[in-house]
C-alpha atoms as a PDB file:
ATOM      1  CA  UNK A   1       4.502  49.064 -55.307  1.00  0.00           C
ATOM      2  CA  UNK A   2       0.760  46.936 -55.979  1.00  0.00           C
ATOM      3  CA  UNK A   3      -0.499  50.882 -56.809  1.00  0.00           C
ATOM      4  CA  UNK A   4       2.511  51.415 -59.141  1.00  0.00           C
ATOM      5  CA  UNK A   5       2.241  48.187 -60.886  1.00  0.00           C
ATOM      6  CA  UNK A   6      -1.396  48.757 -61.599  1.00  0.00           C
ATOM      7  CA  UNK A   7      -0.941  52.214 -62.220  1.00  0.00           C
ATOM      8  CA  UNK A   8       1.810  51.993 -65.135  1.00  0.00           C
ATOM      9  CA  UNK A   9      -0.139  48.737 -66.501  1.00  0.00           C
ATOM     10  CA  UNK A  10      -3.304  51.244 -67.175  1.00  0.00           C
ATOM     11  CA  UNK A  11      -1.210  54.187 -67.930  1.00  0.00           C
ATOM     12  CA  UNK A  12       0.679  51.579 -71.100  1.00  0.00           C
ATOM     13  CA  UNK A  13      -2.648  49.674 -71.743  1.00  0.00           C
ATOM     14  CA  UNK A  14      -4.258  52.950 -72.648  1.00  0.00           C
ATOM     15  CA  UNK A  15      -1.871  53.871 -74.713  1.00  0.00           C
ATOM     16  CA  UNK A  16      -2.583  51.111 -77.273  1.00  0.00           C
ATOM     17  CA  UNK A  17      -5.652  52.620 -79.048  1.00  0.00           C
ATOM     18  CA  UNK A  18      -7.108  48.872 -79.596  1.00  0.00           C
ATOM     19  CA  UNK A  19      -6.977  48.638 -75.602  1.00  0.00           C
ATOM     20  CA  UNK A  20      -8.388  52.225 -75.741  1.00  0.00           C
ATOM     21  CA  UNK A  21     -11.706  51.549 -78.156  1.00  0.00           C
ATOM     22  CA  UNK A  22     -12.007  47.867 -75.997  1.00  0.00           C
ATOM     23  CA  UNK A  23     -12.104  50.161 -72.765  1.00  0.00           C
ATOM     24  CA  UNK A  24     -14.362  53.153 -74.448  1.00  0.00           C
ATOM     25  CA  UNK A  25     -17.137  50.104 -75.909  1.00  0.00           C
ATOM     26  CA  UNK A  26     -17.171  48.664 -72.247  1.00  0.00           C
ATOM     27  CA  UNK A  27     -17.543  52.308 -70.781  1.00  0.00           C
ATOM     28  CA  UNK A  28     -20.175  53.252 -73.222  1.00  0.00           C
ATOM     29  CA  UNK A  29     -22.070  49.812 -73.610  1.00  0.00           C
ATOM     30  CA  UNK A  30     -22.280  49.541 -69.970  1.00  0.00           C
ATOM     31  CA  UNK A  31     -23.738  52.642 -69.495  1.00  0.00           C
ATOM     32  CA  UNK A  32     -26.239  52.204 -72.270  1.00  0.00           C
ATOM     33  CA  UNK A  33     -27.054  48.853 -70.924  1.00  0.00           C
ATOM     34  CA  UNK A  34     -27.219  50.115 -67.400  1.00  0.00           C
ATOM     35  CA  UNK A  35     -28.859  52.868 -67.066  1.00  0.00           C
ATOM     36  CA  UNK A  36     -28.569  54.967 -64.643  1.00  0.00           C
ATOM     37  CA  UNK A  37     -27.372  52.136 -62.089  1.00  0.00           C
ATOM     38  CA  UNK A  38     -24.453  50.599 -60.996  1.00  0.00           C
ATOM     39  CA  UNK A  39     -22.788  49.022 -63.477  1.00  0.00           C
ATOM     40  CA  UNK A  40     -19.363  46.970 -64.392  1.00  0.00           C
ATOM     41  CA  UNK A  41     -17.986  50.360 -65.308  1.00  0.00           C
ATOM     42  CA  UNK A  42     -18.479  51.817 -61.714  1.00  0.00           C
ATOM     43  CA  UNK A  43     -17.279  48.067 -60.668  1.00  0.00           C
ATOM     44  CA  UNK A  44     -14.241  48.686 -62.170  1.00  0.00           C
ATOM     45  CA  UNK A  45     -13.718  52.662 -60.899  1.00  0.00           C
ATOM     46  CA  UNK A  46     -14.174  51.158 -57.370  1.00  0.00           C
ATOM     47  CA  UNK A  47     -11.421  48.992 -57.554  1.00  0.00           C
ATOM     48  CA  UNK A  48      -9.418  51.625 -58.836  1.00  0.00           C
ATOM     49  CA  UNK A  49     -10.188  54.052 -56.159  1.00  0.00           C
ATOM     50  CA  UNK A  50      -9.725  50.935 -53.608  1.00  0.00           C
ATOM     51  CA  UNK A  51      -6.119  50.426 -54.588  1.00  0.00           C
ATOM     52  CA  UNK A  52      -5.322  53.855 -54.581  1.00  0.00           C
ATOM     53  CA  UNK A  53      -7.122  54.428 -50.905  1.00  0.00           C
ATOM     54  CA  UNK A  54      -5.093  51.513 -49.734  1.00  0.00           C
ATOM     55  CA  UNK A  55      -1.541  53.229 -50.536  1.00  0.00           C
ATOM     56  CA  UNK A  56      -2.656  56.941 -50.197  1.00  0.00           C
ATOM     57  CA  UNK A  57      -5.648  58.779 -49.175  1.00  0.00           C
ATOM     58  CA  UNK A  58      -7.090  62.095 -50.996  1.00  0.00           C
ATOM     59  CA  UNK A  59      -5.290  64.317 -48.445  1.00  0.00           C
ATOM     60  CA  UNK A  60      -1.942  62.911 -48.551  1.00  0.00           C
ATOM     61  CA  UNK A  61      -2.191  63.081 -52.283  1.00  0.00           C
ATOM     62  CA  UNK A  62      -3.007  66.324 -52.418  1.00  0.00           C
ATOM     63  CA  UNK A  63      -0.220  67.157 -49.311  1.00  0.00           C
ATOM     64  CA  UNK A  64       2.266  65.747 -52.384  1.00  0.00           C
ATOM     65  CA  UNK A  65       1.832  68.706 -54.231  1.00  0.00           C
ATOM     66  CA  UNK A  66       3.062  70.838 -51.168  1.00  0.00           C
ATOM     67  CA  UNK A  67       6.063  68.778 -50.683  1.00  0.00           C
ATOM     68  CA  UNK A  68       4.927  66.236 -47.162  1.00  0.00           C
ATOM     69  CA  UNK A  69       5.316  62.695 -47.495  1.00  0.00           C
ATOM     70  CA  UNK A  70       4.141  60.576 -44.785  1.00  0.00           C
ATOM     71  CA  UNK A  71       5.460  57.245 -44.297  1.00  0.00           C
ATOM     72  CA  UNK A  72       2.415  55.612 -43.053  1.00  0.00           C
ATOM     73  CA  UNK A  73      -0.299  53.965 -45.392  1.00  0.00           C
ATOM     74  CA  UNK A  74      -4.095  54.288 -44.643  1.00  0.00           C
ATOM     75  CA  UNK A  75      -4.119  50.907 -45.011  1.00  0.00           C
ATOM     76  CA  UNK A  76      -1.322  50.671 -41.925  1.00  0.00           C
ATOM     77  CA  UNK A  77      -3.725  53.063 -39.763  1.00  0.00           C
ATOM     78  CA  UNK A  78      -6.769  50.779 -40.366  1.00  0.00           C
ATOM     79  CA  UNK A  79      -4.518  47.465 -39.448  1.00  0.00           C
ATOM     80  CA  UNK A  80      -3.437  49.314 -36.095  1.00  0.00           C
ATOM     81  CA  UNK A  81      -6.918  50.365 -35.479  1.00  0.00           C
ATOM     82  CA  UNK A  82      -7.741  46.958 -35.325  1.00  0.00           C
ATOM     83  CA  UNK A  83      -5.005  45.820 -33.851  1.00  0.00           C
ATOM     84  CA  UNK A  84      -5.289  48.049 -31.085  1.00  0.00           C
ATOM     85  CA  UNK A  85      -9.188  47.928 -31.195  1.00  0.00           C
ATOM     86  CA  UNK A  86     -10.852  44.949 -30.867  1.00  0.00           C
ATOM     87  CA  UNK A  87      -8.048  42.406 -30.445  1.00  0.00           C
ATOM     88  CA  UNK A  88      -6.461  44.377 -27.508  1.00  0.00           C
ATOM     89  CA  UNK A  89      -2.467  43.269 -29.199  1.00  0.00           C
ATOM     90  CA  UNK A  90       0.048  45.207 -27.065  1.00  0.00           C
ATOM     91  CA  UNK A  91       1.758  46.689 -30.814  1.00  0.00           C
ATOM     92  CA  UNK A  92       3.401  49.705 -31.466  1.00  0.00           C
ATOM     93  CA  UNK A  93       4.426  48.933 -35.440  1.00  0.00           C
ATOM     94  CA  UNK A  94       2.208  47.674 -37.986  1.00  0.00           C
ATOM     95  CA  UNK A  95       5.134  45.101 -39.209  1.00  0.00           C
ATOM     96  CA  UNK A  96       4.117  43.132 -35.866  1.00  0.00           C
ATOM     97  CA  UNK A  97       0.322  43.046 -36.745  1.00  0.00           C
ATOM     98  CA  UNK A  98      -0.973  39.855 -37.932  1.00  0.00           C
ATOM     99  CA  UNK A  99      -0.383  38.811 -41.505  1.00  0.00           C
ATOM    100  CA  UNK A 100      -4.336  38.288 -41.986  1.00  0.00           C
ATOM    101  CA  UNK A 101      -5.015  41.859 -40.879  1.00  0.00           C
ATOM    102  CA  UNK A 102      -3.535  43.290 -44.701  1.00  0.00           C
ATOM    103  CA  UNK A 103      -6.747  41.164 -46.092  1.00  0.00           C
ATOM    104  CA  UNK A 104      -9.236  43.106 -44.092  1.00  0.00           C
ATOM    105  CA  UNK A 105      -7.197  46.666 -44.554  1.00  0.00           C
ATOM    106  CA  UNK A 106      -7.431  46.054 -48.352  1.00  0.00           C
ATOM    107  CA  UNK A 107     -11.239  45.128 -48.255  1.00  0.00           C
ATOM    108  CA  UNK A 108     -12.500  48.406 -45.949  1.00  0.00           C
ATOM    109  CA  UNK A 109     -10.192  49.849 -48.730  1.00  0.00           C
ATOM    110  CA  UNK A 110     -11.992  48.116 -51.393  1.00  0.00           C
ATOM    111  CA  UNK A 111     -16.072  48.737 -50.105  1.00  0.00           C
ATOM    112  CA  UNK A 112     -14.634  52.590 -49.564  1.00  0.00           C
ATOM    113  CA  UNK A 113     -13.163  52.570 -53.223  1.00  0.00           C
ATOM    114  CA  UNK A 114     -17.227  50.924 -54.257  1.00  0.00           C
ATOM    115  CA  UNK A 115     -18.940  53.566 -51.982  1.00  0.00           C
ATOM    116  CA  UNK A 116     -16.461  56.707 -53.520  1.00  0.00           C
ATOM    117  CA  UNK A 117     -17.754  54.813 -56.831  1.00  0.00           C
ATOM    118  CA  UNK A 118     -21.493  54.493 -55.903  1.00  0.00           C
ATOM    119  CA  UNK A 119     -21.544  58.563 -54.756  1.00  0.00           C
ATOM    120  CA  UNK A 120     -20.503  59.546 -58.248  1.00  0.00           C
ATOM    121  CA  UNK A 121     -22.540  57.354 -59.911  1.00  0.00           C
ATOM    122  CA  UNK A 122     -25.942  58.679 -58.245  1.00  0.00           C
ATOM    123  CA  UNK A 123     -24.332  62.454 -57.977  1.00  0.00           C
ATOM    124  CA  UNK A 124     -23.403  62.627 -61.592  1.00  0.00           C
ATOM    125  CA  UNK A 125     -25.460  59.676 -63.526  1.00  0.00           C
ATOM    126  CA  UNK A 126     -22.262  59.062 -65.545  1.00  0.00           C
ATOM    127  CA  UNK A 127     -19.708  56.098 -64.705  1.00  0.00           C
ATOM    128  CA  UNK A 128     -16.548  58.538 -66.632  1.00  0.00           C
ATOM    129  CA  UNK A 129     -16.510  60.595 -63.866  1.00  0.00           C
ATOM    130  CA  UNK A 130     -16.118  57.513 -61.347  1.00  0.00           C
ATOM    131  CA  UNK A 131     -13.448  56.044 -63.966  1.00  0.00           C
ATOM    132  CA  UNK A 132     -11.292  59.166 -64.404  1.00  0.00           C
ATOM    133  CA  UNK A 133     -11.045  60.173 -61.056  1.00  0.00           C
ATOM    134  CA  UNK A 134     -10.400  56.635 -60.003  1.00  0.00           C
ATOM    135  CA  UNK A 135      -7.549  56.387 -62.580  1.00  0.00           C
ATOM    136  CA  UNK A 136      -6.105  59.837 -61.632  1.00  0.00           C
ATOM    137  CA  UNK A 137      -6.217  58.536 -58.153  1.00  0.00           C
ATOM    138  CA  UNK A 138      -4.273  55.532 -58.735  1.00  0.00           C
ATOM    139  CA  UNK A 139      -1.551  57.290 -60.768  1.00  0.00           C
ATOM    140  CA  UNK A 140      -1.291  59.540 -57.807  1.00  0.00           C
ATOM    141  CA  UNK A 141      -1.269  56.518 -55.334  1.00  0.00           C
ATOM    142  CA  UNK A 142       1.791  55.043 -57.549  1.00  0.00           C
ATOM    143  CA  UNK A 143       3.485  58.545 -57.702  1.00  0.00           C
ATOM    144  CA  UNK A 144       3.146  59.405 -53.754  1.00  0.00           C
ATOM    145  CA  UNK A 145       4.503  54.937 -53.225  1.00  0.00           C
ATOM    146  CA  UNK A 146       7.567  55.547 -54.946  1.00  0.00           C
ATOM    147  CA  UNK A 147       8.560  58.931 -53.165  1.00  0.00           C
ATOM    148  CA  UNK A 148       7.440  57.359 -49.863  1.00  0.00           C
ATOM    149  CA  UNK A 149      10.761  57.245 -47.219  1.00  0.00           C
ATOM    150  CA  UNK A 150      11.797  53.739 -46.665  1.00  0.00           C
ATOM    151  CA  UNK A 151       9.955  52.609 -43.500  1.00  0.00           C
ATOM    152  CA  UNK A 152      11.766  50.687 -40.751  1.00  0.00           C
ATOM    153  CA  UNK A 153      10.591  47.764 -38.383  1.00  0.00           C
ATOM    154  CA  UNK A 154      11.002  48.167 -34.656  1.00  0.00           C
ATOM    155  CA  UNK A 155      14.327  46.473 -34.463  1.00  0.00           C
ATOM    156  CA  UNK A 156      15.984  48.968 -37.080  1.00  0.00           C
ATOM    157  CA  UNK A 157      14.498  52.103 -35.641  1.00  0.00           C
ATOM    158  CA  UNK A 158      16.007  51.067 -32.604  1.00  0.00           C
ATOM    159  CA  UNK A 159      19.705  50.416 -33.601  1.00  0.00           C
ATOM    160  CA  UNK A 160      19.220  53.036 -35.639  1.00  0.00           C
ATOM    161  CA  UNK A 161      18.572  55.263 -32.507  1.00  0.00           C
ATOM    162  CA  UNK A 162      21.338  53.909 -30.314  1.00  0.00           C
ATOM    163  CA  UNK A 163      23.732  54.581 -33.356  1.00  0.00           C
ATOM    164  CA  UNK A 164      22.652  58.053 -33.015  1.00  0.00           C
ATOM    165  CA  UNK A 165      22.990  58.620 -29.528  1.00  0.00           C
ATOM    166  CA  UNK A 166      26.344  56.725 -29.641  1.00  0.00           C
ATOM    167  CA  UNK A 167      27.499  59.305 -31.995  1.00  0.00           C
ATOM    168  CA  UNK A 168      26.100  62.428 -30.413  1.00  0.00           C
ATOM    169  CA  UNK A 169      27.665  61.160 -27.082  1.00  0.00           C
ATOM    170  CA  UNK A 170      30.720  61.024 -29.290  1.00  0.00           C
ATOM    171  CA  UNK A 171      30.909  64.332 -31.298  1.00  0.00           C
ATOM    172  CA  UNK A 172      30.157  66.638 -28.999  1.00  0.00           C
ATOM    173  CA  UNK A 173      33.690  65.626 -27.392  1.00  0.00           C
ATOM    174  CA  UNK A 174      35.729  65.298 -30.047  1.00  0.00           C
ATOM    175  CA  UNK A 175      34.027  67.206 -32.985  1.00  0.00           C
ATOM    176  CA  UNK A 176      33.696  71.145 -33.791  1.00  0.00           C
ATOM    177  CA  UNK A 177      31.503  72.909 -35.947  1.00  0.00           C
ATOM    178  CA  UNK A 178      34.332  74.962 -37.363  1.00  0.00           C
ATOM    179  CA  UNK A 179      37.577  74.072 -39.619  1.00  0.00           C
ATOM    180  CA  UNK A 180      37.699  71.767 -42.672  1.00  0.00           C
ATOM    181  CA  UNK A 181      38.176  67.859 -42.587  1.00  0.00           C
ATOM    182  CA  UNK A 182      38.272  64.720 -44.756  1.00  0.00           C
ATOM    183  CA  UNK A 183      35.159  62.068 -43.798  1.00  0.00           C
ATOM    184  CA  UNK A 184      37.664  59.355 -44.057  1.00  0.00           C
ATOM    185  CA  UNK A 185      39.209  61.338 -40.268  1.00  0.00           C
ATOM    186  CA  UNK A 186      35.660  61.379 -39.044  1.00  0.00           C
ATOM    187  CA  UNK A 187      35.012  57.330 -39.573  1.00  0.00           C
ATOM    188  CA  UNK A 188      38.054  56.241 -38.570  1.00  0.00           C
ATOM    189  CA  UNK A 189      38.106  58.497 -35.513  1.00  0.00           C
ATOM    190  CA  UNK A 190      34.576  57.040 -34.543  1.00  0.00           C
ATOM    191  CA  UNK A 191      35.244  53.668 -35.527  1.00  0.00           C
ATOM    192  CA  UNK A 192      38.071  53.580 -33.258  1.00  0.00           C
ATOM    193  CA  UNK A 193      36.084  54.917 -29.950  1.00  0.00           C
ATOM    194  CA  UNK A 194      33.471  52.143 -30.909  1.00  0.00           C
ATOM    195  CA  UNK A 195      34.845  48.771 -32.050  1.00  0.00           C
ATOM    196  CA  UNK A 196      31.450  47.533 -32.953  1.00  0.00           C
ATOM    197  CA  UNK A 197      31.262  49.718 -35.210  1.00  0.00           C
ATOM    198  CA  UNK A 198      34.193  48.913 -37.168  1.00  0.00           C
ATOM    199  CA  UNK A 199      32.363  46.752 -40.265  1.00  0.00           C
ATOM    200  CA  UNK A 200      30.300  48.040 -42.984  1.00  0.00           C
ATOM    201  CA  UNK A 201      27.738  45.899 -41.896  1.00  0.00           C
ATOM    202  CA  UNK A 202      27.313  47.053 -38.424  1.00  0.00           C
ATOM    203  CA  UNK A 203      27.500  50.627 -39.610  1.00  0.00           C
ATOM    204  CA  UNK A 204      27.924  51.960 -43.126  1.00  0.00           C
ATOM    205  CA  UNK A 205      29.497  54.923 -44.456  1.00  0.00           C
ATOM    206  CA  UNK A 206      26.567  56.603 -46.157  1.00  0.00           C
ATOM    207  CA  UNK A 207      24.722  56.095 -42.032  1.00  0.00           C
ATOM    208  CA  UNK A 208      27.934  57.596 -40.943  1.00  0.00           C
ATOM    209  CA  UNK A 209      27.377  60.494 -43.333  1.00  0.00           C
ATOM    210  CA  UNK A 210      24.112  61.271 -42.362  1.00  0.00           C
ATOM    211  CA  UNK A 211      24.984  61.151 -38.689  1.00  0.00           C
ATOM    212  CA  UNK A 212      27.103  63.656 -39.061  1.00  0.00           C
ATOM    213  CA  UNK A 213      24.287  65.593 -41.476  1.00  0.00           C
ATOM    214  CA  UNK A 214      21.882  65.364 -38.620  1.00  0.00           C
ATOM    215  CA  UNK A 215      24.277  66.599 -35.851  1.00  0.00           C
ATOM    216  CA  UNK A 216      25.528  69.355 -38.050  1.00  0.00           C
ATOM    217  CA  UNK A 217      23.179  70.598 -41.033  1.00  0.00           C
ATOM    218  CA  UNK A 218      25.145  73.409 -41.864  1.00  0.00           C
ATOM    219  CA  UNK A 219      28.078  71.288 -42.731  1.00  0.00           C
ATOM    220  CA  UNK A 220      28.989  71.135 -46.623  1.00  0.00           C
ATOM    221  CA  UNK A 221      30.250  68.485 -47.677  1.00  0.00           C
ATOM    222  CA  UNK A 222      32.527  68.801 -51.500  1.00  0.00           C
ATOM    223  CA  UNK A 223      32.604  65.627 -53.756  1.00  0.00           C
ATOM    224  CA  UNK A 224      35.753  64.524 -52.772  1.00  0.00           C
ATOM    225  CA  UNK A 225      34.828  63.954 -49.397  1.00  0.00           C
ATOM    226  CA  UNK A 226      35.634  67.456 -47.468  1.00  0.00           C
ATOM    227  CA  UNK A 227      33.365  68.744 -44.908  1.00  0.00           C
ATOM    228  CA  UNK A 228      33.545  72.326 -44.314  1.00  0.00           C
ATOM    229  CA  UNK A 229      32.498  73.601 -41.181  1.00  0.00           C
ATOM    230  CA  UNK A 230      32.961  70.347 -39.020  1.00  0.00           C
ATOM    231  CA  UNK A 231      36.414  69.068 -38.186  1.00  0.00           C
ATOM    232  CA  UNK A 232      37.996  67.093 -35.496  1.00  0.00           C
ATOM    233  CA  UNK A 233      38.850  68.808 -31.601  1.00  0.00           C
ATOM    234  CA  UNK A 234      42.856  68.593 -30.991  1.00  0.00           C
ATOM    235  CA  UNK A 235      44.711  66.247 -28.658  1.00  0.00           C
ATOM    236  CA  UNK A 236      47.181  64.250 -27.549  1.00  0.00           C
ATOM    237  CA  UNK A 237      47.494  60.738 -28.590  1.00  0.00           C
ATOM    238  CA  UNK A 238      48.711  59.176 -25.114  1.00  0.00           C
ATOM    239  CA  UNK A 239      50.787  56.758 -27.140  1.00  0.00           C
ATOM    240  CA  UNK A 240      52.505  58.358 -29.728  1.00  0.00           C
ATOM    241  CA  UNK A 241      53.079  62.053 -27.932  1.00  0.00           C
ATOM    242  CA  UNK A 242      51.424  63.655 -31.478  1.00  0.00           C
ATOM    243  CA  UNK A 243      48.516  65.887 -31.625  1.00  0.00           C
ATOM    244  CA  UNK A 244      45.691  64.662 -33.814  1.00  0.00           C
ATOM    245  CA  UNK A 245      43.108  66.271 -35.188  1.00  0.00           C
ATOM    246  CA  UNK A 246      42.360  69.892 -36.244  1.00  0.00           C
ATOM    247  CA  UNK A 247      43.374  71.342 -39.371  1.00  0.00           C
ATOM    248  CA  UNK A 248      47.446  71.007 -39.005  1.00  0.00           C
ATOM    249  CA  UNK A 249      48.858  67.435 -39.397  1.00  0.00           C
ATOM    250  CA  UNK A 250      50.088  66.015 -36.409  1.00  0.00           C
ATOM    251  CA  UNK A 251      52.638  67.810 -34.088  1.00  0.00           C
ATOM    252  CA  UNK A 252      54.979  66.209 -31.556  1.00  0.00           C
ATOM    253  CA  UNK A 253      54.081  67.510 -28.063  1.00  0.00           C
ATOM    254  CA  UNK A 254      57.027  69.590 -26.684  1.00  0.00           C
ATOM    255  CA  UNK A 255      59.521  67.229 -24.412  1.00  0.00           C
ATOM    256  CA  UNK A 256      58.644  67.817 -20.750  1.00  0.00           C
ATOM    257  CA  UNK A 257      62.267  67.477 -19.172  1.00  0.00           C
ATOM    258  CA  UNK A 258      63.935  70.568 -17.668  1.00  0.00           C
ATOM    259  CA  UNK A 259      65.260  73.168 -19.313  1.00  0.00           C
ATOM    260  CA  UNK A 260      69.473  72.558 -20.333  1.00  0.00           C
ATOM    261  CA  UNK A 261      69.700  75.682 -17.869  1.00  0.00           C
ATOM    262  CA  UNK A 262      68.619  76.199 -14.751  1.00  0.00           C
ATOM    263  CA  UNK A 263      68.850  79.198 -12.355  1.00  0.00           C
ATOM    264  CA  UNK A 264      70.719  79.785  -9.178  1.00  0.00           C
ATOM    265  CA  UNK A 265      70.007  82.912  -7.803  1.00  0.00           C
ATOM    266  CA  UNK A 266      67.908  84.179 -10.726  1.00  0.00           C
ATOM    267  CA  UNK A 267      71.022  83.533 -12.803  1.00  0.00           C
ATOM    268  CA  UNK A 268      70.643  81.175 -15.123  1.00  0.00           C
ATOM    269  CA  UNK A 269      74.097  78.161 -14.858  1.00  0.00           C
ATOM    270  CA  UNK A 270      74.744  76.028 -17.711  1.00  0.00           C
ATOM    271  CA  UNK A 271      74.496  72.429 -16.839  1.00  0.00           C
ATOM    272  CA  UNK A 272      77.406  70.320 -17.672  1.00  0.00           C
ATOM    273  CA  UNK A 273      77.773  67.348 -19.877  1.00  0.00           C
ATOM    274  CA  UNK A 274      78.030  65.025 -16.975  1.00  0.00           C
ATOM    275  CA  UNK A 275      74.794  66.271 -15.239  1.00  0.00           C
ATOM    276  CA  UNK A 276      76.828  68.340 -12.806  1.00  0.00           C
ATOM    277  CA  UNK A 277      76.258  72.137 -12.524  1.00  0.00           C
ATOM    278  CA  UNK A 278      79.198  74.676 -13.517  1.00  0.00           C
ATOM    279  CA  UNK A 279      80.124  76.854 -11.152  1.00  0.00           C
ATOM    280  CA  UNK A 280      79.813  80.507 -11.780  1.00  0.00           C
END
């Protein structure tokens, strides 16, 4: 959110033409004073191109424009680099890195933003170029941070993954992909195979949801709940003799004692009221 932050702050500060003339003397008076060298002006396009390097590099911003978001920083890569790198740490998720390691991400991030900076400077002799692109960079940083999927620790990502195999071990016995359904039959049919999973905060609805997204993509689901082209597999409730799931409501199961008649002979003999058979 730091690229955001800094982003909207130059985005509003520019906007107030006194904050614009300030910025346009410094620009302009710097580069007069300057020269051709580096000045505060390319100081202060390095910093902007460090901030936005440290949330998003040039590629992924331009991969925005085609629609990919990736859910790992450059500044995450550098930390597990290191990590990995020089002090040997057995990690496989930058949340487990050293605290201290952010501070030396966001300085490679910062000499990189002051090098970018330096280039332009000696490649085009003017500090605007260094200052625009470093803005438009740091927009795009902010932009590309607040689209970026929510990114979970280790410990998540694995209940996360033994919710879904719980699930998939689940629906592929007592789920089809055809028929029509409420959600409300789904969660409390799933809730009931796995008691751990009967509060909110062991497993929401809205995870439940996309569970059943994931296992079945083609599903529609109306605003009211329905899905439409998932519903529950038929059978027998052992304890109540009805037939749940499927599209029908629930169906007594057909009594299993003998027939009233039997046969003798192929003939069929009424049996009387005291359990005796008549005789033909």
């Amino acid at each position: 959110m730091g690229a955001l932050v800094l982003a909207g702050a130059v985005t509003v500060g520019l906007s107030d033409p006194a904050v614009e003339d300030a910025v346009e003397d410094l620009i302009y008076n710097t580069n007069m004073l300057s020269g051709s060298g580096f000045g505060p002006a390319d100081t202060l396009a390095g910093l902007l191109w460090g901030v936005s390097l440290f949330y998003a590099s040039p590629l992924q911003q331009l991969l925005l424009f085609l629609g990919k978001i990736e859910t790992q920083r450059p500044s995450d890569w550098i930390i597990m680099v290191l990590a990995r790198g020089p002090l040997g740490l057995p990690i496989t998720d930058v949340n487990e890195a050293p605290g201290w390691l952010s501070g030396v991400a966001a300085g490679v991030c910062l000499v990189s933003g002051l090098a970018i900076s330096a280039v332009l400077q000696a490649g085009l002799g003017d500090s605007i170029w260094a200052l625009s692109t470093g803005t438009g960079a740091c927009l795009a940083a902010g932009v590309y941070e607040v689209g970026r999927p929510k990114r979970m620790n280790r410990a998540e990502a694995q209940e996360l993954d033994e919710q879904w195999r719980d699930f998939v071990g689940w629906a592929n016995g007592r789920l089809v992909r055809s028929g029509r359904c409420h959600e409300s039959e789904i969660q409390t049919a799933f809730r009931k195979q796995f008691p751990r999973y009967r509060s909110q905060d062991a497993l929401t609805d809205a995870t439940l949801r996309s569970l059943v997204r994931n296992w079945a993509p083609e599903v529609d689901r109306t605003p009211n709940g329905f899905y439409r082209g998932v519903s529950l597999r038929p059978r027998v409730n052992e304890f109540t003799g009805q037939v749940e799931g499927g599209s029908g409501a629930s169906t007594p199961v057909a009594s299993r004692d003998p027939s009233p008649t039997s046969s003798v002979d192929g003939e069929p003999v009424a049996t009387a009221a005291g359990g005796g058979a008549q005789q033909p």
